[in-house]
Protein backbone atom coordinates (compact mmCIF):
# COMPACT_ATOMS: atom_id res chain seq x y z
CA UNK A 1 -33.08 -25.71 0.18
CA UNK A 2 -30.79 -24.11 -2.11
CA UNK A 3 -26.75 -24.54 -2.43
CA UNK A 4 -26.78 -20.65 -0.85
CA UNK A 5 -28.61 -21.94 2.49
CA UNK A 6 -25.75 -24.04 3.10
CA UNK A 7 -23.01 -22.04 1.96
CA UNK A 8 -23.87 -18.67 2.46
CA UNK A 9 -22.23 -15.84 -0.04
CA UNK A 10 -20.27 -13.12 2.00
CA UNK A 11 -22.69 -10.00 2.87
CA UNK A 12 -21.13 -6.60 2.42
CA UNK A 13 -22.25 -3.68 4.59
CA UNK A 14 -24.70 -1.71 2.09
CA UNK A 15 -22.80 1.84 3.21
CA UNK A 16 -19.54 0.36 1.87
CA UNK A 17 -18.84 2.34 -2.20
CA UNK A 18 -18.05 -0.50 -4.84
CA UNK A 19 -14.84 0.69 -4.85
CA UNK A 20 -13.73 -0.51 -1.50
CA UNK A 21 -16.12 -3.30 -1.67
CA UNK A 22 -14.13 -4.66 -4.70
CA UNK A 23 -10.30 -3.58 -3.85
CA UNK A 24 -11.21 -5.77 -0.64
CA UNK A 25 -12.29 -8.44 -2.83
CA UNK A 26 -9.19 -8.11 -5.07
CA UNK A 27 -6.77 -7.91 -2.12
CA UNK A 28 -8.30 -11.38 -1.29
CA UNK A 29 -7.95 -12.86 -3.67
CA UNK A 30 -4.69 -12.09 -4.48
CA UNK A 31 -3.98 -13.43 -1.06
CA UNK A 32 -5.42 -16.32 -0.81
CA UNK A 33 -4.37 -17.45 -4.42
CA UNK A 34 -0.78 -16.16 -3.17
CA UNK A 35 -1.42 -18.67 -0.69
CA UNK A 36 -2.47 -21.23 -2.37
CA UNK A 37 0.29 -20.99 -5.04
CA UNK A 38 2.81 -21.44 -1.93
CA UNK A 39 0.88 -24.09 -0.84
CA UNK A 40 1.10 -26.12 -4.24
CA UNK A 41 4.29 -25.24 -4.81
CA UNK A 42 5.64 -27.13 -1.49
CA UNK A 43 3.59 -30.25 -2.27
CA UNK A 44 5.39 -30.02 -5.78
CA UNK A 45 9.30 -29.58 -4.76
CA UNK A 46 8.67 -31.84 -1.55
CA UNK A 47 5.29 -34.15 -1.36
CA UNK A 48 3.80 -32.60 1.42
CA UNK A 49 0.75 -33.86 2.22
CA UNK A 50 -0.20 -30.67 4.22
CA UNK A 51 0.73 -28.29 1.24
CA UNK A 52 -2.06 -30.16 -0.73
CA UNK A 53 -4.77 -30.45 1.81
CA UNK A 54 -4.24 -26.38 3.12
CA UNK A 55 -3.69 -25.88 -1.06
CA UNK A 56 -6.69 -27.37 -1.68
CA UNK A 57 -8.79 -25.41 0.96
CA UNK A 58 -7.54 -22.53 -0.04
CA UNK A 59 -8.56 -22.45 -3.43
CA UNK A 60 -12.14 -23.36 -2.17
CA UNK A 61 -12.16 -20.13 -0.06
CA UNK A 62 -10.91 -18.24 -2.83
CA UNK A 63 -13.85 -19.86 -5.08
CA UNK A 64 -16.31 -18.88 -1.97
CA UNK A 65 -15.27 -14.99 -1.55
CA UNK A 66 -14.60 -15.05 -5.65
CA UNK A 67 -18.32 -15.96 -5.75
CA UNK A 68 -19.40 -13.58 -3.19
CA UNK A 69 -17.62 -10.52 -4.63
CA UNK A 70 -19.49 -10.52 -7.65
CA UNK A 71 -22.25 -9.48 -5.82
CA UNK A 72 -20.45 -6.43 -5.52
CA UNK A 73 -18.99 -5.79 -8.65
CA UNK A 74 -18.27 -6.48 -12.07
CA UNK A 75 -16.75 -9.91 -13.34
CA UNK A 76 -14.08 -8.42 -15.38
CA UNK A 77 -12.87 -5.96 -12.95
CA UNK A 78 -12.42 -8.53 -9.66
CA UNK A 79 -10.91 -10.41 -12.34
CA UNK A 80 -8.13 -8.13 -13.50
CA UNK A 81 -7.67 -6.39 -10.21
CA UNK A 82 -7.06 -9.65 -8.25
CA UNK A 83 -4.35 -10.67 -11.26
CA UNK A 84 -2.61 -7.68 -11.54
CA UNK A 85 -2.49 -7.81 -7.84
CA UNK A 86 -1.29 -11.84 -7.57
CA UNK A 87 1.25 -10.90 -9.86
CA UNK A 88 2.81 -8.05 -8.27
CA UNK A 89 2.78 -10.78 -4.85
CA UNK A 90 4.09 -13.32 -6.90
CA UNK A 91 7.36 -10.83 -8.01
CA UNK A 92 7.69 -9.95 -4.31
CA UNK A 93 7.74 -13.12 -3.62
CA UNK A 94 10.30 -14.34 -5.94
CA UNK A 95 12.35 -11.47 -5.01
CA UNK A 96 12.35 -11.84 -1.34
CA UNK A 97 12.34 -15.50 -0.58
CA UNK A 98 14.53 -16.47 -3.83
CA UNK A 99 16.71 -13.65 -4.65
CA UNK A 100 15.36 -12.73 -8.53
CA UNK A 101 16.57 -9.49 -9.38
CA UNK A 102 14.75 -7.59 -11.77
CA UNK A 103 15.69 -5.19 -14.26
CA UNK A 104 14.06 -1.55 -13.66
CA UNK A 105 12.09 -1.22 -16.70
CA UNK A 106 10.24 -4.23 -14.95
CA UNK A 107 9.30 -2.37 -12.09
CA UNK A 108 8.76 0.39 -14.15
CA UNK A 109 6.00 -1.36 -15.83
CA UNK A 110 4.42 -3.30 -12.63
CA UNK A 111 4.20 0.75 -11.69
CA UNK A 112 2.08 1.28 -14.90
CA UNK A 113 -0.06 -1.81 -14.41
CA UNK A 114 -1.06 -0.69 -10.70
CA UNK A 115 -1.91 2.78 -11.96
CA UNK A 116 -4.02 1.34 -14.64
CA UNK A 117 -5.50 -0.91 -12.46
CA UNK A 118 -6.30 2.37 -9.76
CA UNK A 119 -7.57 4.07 -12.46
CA UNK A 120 -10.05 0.87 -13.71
CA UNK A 121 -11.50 0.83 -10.16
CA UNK A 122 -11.93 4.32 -9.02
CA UNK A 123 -12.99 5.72 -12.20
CA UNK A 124 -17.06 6.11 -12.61
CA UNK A 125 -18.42 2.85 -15.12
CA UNK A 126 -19.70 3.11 -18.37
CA UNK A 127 -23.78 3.15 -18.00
CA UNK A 128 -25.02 -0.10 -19.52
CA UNK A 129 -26.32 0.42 -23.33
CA UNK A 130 -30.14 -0.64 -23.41
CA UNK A 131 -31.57 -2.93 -25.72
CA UNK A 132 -33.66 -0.35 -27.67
CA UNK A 133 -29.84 1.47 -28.94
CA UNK A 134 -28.90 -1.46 -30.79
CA UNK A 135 -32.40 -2.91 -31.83
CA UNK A 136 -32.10 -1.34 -35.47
């Protein structure tokens, strides 16, 4: 019985382009580590007992569909999308709930980063270089 029997990873419909497979996966994670930033950050300004347990469980989701996505996709991109994505939330966040105003070369540049970060997942990948190139 493996570790996998008991905690299956999250199947993807086969149909479903890498693309979407792995903006879904960013999204995600960006969420749920959103989430569980909020979640540490109450049991931080107030000992909250429930901020750390739902904390806690959240960051073992996000280890569970962080797991599963790479299924799907490549390490680095999941990576950087779900950053560049948790960033942006955390901004949003810090602008809406507690008022930081940012100058608009800042949101000139989270702009940039999102493009970039389009760009990294929709564009076709690199085709793997085989052993035999580099053997010398």
């Amino acid at each position: 019985m493996s570790v996998t029997d008991v905690f299956p990873l999250i199947r993807m419909p086969e149909a479903w382009p890498v693309p979407v497979v792995a903006t879904i996966a960013m999204v995600s994670l960006a969420a749920l580590d959103l989430a569980g930033a909020l979640f540490a950050k109450e049991w931080a300004q107030n000992g909250s007992a429930r901020g750390l347990v739902l904390g806690a469980g959240v960051f073992l989701v996000l280890f569970w569909v962080y797991a599963s996505s790479l299924r799907y996709a490549e390490l680095a991109l999941v990576t950087m999308g779900w950053i560049v994505m948790l960033q942006v939330g955390l901004v949003l966040v810090d602008r809406w709930r507690y008022g930081v105003e940012l100058p608009t070369g800042k949101w000139v540049a989270i702009g940039i980063l999102l493009v970039a970060q389009a760009y990294l997942v929709l564009a076709p990948s690199a085709a793997p270089v085989s052993a035999a190139a580099g053997g010398g």
